[in-house]
N, C-alpha and C. Protein backbone atom coordinates (compact mmCIF):
# COMPACT_ATOMS: atom_id res chain seq x y z
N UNK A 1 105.60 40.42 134.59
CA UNK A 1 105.79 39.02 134.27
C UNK A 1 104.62 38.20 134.80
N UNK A 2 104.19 37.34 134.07
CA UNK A 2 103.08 36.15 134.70
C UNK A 2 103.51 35.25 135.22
N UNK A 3 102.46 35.02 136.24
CA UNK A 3 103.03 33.89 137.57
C UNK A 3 102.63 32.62 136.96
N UNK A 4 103.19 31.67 138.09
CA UNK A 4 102.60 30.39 137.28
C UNK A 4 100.92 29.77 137.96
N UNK A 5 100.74 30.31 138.78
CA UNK A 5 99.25 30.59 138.95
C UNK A 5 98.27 31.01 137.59
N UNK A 6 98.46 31.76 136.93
CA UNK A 6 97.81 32.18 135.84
C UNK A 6 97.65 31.48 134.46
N UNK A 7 99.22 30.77 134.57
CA UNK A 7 99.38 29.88 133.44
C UNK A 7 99.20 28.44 133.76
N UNK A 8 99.01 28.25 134.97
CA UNK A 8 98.74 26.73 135.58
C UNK A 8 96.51 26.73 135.40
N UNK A 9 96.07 27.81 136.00
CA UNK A 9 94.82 27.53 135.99
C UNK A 9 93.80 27.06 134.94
N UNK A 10 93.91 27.44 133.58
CA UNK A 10 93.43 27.20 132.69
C UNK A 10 93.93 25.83 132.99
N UNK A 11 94.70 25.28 132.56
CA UNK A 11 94.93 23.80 132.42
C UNK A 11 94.62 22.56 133.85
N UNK A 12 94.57 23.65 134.50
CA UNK A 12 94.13 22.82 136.11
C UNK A 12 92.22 22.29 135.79
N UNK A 13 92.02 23.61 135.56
CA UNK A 13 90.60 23.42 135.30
C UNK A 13 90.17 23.14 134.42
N UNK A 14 90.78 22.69 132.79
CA UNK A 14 90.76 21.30 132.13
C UNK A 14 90.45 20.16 132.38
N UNK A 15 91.79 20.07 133.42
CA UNK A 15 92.11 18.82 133.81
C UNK A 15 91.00 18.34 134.90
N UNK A 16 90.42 19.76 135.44
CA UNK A 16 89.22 18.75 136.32
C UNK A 16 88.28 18.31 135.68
N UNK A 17 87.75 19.54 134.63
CA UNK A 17 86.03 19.37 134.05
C UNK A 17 86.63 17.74 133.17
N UNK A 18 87.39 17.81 133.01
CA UNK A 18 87.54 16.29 132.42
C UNK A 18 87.48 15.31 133.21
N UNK A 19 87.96 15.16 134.24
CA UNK A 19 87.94 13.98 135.34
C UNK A 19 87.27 13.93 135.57
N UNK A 20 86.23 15.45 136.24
CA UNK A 20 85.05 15.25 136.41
C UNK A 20 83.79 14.75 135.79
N UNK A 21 83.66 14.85 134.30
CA UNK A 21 83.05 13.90 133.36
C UNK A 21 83.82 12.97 133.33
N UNK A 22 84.92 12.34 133.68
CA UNK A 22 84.62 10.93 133.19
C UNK A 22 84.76 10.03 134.82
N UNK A 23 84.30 11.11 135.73
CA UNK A 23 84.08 10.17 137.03
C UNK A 23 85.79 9.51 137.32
N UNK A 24 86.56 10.32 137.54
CA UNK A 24 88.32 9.83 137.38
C UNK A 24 88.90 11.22 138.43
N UNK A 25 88.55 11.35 139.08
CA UNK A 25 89.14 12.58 139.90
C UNK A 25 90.15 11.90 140.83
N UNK A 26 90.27 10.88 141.14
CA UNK A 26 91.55 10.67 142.00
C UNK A 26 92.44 9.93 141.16
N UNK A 27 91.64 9.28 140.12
CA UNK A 27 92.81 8.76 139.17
C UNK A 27 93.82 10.31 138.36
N UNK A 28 92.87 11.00 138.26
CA UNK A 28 93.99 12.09 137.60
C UNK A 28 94.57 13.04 138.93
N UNK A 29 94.28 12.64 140.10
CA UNK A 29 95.06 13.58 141.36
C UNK A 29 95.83 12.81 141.05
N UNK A 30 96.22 11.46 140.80
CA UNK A 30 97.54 10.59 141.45
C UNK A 30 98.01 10.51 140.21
N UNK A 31 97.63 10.81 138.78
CA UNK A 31 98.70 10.63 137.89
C UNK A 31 99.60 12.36 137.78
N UNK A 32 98.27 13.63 138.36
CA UNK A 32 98.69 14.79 138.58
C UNK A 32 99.93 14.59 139.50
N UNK A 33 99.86 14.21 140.61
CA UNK A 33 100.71 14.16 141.56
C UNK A 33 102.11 13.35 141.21
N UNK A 34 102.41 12.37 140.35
CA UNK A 34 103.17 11.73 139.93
C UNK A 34 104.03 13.00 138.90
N UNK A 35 103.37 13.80 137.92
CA UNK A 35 103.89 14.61 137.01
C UNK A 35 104.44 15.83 137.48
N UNK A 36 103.79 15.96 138.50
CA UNK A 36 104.53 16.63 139.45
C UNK A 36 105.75 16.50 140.04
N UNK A 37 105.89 15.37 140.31
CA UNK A 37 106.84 15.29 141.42
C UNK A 37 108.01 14.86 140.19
N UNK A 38 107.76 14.26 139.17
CA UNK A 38 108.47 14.08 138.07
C UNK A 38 109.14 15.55 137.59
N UNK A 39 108.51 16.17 137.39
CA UNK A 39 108.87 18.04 136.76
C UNK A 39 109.90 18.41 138.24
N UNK A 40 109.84 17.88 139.18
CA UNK A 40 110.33 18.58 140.17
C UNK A 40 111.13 18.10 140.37
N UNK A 41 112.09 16.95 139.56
CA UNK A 41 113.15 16.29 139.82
C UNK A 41 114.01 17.08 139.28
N UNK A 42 115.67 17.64 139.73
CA UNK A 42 116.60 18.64 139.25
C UNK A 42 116.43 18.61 138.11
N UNK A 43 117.11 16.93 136.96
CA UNK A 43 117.45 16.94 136.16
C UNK A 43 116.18 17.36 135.13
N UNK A 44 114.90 16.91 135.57
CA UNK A 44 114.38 17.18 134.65
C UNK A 44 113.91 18.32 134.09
N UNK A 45 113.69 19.42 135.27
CA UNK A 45 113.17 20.44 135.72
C UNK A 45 114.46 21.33 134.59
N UNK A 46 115.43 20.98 134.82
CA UNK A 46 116.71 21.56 133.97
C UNK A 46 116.99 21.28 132.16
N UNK A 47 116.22 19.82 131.97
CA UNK A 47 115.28 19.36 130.76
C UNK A 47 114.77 19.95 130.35
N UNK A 48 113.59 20.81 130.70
CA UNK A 48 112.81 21.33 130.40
C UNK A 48 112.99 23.20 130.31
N UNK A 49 114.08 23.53 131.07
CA UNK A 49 114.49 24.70 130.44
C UNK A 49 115.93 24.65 129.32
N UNK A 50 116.36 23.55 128.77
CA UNK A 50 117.03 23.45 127.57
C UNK A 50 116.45 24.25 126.57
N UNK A 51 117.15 25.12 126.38
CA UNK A 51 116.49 25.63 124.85
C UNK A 51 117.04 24.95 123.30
N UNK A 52 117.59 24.00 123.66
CA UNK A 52 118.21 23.16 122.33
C UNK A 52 117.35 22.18 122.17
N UNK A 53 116.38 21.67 123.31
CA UNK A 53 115.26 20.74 122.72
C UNK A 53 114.82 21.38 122.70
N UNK A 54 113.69 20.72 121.32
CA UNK A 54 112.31 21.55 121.09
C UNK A 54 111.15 20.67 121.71
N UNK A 55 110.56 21.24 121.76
CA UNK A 55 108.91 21.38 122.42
C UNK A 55 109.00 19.80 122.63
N UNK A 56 108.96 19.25 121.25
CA UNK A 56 107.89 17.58 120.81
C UNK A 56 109.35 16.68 121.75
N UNK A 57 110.75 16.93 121.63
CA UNK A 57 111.49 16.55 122.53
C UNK A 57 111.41 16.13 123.95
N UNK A 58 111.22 17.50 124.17
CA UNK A 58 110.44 17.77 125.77
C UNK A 58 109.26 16.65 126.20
N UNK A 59 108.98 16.73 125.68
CA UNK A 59 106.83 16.29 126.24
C UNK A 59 107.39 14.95 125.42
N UNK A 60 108.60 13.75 124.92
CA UNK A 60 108.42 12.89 124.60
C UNK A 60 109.42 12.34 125.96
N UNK A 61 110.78 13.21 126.36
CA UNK A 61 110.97 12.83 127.19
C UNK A 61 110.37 12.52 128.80
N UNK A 62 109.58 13.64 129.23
CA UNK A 62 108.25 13.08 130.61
C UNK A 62 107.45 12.09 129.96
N UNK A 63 106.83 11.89 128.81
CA UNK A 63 105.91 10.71 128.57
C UNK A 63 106.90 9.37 129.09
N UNK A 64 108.12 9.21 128.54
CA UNK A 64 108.99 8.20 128.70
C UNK A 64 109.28 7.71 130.20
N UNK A 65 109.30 8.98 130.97
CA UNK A 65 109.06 8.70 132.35
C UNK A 65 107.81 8.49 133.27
N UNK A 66 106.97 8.41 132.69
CA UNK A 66 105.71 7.96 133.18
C UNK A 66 105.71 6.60 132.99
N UNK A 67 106.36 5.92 131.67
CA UNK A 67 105.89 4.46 131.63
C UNK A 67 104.21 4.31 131.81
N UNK A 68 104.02 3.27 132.23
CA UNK A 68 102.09 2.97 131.85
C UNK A 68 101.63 3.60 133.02
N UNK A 69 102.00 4.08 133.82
CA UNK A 69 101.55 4.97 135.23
C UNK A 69 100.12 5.98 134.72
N UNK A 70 99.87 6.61 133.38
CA UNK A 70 99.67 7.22 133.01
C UNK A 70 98.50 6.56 131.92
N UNK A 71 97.44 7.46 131.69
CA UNK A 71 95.98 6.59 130.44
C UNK A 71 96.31 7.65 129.41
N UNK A 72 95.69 7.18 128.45
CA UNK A 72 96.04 8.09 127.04
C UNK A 72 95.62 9.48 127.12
N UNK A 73 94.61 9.48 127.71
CA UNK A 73 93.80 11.27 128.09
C UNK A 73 94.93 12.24 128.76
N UNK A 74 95.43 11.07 129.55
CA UNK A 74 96.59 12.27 130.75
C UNK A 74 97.55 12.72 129.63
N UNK A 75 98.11 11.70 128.82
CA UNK A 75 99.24 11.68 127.96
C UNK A 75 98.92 12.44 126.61
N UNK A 76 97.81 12.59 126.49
CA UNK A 76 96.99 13.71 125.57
C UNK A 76 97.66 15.14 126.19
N UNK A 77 97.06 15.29 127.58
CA UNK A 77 96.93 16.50 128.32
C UNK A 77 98.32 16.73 128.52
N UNK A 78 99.30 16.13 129.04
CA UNK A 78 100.42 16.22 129.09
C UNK A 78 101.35 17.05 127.78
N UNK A 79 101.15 16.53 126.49
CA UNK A 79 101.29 16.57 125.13
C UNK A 79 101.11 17.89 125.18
N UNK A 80 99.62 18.82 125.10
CA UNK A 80 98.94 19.71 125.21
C UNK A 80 99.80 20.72 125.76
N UNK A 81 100.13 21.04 127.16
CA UNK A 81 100.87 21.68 127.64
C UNK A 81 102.57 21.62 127.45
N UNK A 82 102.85 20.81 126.84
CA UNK A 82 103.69 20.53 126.12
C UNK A 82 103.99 21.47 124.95
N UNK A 83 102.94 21.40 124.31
CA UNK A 83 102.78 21.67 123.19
C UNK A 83 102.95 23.66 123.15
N UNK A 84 102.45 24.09 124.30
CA UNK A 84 102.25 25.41 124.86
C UNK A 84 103.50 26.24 126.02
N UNK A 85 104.72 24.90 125.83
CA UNK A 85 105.78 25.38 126.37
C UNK A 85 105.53 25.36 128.27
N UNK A 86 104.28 24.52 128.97
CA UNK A 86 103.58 25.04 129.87
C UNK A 86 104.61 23.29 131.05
N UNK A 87 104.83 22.99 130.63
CA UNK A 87 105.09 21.72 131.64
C UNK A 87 105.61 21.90 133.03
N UNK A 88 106.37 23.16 132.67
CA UNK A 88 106.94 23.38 133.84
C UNK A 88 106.00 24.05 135.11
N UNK A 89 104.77 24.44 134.63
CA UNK A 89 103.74 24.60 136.21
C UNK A 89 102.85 23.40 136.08
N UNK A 90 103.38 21.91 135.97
CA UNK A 90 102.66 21.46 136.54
C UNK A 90 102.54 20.86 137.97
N UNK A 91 103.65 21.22 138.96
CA UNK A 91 103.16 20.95 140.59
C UNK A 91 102.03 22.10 140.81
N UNK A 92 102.31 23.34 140.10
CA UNK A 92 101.30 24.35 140.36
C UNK A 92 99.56 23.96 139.92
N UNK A 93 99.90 23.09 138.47
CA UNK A 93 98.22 22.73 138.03
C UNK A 93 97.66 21.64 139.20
N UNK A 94 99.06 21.10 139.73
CA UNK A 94 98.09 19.78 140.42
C UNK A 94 97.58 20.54 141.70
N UNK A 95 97.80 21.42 142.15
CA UNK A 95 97.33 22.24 143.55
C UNK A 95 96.03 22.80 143.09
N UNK A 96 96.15 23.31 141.69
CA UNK A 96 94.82 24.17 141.64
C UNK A 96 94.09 22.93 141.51
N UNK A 97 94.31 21.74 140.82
CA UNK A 97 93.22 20.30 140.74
C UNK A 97 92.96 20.30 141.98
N UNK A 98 93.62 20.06 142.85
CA UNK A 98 93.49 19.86 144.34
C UNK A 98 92.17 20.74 144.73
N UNK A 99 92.62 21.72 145.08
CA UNK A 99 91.72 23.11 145.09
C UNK A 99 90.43 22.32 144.99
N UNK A 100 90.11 22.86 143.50
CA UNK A 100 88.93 22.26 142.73
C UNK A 100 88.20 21.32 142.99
N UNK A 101 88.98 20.30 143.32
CA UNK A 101 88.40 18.75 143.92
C UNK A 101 87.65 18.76 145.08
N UNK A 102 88.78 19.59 146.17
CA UNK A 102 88.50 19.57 147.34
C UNK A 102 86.93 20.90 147.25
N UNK A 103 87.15 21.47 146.68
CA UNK A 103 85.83 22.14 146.97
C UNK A 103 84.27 21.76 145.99
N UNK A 104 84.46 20.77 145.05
CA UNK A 104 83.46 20.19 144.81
C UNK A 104 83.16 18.93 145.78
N UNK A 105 83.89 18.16 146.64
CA UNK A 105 83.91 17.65 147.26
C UNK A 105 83.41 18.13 148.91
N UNK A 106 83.44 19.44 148.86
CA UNK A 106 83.11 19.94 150.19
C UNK A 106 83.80 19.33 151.18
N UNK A 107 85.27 19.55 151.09
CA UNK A 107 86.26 19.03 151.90
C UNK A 107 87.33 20.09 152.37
N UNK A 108 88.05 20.26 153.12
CA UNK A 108 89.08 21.05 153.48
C UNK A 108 90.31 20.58 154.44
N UNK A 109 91.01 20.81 154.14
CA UNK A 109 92.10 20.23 154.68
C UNK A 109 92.66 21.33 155.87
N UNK A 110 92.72 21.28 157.53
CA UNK A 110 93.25 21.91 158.47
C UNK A 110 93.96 21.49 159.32
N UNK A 111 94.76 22.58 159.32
CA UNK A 111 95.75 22.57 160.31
C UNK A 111 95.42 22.80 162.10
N UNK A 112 96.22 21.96 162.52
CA UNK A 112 95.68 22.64 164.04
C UNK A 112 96.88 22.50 165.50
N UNK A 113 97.39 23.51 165.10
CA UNK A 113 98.71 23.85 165.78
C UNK A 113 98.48 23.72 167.06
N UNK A 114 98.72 22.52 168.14
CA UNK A 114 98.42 22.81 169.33
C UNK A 114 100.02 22.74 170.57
N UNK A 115 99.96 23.27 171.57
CA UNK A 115 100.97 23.11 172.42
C UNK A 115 101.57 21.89 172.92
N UNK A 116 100.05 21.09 172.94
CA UNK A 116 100.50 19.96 173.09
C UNK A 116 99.54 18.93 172.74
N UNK A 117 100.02 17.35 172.39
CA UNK A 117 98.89 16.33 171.87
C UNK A 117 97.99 16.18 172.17
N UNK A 118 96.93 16.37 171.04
CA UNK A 118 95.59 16.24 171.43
C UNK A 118 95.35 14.96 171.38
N UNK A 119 94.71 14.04 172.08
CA UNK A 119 93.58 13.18 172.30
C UNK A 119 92.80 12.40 170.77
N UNK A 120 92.96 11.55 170.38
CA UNK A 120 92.27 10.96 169.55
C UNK A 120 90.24 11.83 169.93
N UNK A 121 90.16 11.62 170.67
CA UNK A 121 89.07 12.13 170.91
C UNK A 121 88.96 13.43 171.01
N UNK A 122 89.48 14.10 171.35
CA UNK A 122 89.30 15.45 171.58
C UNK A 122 90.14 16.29 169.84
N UNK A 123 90.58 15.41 169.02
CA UNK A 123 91.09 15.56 167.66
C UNK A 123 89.13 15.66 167.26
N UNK A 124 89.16 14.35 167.40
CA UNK A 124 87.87 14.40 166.57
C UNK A 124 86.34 15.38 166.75
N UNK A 125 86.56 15.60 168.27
CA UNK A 125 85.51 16.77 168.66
C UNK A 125 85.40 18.02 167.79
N UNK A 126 87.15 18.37 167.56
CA UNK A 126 87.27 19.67 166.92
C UNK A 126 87.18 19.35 165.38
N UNK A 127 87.32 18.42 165.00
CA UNK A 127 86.76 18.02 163.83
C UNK A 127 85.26 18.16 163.38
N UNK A 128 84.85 17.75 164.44
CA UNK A 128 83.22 18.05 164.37
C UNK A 128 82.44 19.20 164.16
N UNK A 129 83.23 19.97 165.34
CA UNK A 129 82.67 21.58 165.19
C UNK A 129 83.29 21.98 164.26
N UNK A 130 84.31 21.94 163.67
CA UNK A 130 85.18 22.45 162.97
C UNK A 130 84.26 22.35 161.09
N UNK A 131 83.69 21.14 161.10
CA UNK A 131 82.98 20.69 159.95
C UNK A 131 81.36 21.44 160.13
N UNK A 132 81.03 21.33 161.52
CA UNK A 132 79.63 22.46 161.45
C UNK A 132 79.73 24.02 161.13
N UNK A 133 80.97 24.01 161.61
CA UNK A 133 80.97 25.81 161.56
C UNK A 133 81.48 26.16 159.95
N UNK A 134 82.18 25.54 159.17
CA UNK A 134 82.44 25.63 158.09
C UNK A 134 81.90 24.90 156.65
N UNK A 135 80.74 23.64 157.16
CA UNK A 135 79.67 23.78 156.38
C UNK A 135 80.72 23.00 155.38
N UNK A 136 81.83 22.01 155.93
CA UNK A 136 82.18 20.93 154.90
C UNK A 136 83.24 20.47 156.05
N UNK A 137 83.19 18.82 155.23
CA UNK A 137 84.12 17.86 155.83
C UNK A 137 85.05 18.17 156.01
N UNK A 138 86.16 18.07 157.30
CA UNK A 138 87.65 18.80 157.43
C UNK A 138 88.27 17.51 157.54
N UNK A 139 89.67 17.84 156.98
CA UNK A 139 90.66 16.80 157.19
C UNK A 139 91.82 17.34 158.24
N UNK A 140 91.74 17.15 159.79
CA UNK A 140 92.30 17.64 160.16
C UNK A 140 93.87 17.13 160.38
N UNK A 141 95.11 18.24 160.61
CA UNK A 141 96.01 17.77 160.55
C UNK A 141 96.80 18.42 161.69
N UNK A 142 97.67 17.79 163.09
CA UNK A 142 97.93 18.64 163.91
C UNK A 142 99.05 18.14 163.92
N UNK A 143 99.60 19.54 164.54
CA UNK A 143 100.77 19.52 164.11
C UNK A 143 101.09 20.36 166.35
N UNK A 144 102.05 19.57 166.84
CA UNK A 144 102.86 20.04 167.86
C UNK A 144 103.62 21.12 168.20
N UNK A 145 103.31 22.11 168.84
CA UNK A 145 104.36 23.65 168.93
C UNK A 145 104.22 24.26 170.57
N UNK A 146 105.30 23.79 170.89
CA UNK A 146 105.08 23.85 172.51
C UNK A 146 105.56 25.53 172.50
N UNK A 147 106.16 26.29 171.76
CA UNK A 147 105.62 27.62 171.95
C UNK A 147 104.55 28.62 172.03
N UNK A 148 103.55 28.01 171.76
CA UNK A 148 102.18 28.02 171.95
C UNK A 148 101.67 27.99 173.07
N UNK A 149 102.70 28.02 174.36
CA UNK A 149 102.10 27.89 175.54
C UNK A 149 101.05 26.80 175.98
N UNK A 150 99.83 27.17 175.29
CA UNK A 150 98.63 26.68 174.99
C UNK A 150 97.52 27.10 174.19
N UNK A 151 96.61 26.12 174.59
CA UNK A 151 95.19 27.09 173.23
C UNK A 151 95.90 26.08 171.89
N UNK A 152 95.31 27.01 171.06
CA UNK A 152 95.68 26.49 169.47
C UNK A 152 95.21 27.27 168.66
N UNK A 153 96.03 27.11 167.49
CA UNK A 153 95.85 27.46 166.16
C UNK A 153 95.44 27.02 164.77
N UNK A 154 94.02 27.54 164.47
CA UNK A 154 93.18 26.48 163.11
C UNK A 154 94.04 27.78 162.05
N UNK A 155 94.36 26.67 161.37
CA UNK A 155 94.41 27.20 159.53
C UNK A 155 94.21 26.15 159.11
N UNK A 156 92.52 27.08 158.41
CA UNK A 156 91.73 26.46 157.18
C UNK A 156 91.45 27.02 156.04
N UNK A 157 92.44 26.57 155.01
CA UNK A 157 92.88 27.31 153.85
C UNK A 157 93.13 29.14 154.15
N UNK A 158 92.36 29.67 153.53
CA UNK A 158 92.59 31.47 153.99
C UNK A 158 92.26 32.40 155.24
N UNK A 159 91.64 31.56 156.49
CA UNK A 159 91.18 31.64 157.73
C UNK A 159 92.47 30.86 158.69
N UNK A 160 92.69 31.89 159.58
CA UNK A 160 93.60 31.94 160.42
C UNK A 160 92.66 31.82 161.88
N UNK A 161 92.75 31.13 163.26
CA UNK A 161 92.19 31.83 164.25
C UNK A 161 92.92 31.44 165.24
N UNK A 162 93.74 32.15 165.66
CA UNK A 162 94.46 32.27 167.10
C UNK A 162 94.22 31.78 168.16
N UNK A 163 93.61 31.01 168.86
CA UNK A 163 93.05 31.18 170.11
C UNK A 163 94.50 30.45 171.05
N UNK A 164 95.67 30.79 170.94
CA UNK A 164 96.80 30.70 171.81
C UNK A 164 96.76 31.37 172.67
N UNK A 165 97.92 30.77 174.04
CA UNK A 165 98.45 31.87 174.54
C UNK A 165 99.32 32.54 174.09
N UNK A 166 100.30 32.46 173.71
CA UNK A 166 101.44 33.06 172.96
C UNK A 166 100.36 34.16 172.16
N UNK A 167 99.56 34.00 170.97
CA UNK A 167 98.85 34.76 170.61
C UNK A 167 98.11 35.69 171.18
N UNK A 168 97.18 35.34 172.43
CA UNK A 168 96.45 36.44 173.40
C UNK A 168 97.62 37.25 173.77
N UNK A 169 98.99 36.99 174.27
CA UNK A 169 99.91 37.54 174.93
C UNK A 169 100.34 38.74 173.99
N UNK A 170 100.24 38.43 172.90
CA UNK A 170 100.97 39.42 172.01
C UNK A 170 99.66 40.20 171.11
N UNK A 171 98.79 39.96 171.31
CA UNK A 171 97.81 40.83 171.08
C UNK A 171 97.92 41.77 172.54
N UNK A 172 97.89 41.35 173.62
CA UNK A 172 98.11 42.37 174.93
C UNK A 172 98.92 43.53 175.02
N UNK A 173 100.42 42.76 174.46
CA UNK A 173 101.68 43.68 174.04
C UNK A 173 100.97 44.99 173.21
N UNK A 174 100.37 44.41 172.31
CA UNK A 174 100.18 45.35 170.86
C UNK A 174 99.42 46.48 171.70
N UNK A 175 98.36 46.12 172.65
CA UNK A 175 97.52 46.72 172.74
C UNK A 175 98.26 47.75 173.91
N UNK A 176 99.20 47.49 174.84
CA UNK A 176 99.62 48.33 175.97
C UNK A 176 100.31 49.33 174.75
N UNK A 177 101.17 48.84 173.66
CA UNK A 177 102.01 49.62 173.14
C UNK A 177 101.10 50.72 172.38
N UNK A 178 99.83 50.52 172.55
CA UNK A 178 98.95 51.64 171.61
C UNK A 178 98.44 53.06 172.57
């Protein structure tokens, strides 16, 4: 069976090379993000697997819920996937837009799990290195976990790096148990 990764990307990356020519990349993140969160409402989400509406049904009822939120291109694109039975991955297309954006943008969004609150300043230090060593702007985001002992934990997109205690501790474990 195909995921909705597969059937979301083609249309993700539509939806950028278009924004991206017409200089509209956050206007179509925030009408992306709106159609999203629209598809992800029960009723509609349950709309859209009716098999008694057809297709042009479908894609007239989300247009109706957009109201003017939405420019004729989106409502084109919308139509489109519509048209291809596809509406239902679009929280999935707006992630891969995301994606896309963020890496023509040379941006990344991280996490940074610490034991305890960091410091406006000492946030932004690791921001710093964090943006030299990875060779693009980070958006960092921390998040509190007093099981962590201490130290902290970066996740930046597919890069994990431990430097906890809880983590050293259980790398120790692993290693007596070998």
């Amino acid at each position: 069976m195909i995921n909705n990764q597969t059937l979301a990307r083609p249309y993700a990356k539509a939806a950028f090379e278009y924004a991206s020519a017409a200089n509209s990349n956050d206007a179509w993140s925030g009408m992306l993000s709106l159609a999203a969160a629209v598809v992800g409402v029960p009723e509609v989400a349950e709309l859209l697997r009716n098999p008694r509406l057809t297709r042009e049904s479908k894609v007239e009822a989300v247009l109706r819920l957009f109201a003017d939120d939405v420019d004729d291109a989106f409502r084109n694109f919308i139509a489109n996937m519509g048209e291809h039975d596809r509406l239902f991955v679009l929280p999935t297309v707006r992630e891969l837009f995301e994606a896309f954006k963020a890496e023509a943008e040379k941006t990344l969004d991280v996490e940074l799990e610490t034991a305890f609150e960091l410091s406006a300043e000492q946030l932004e230090t690791l921001a710093a290195a964090l943006s030299k060593r990875l060779d693009r702007s980070v958006n960092p985001r921390q998040v509190v976990n007093p099981a962590l002992i201490g130290g902290l934990v970066i996740r930046a997109g597919d890069v994990v790096v431990d430097g906890s205690v809880r983590g050293k501790l259980s790398q120790l474990a692993e290693s007596l148990k070998s």
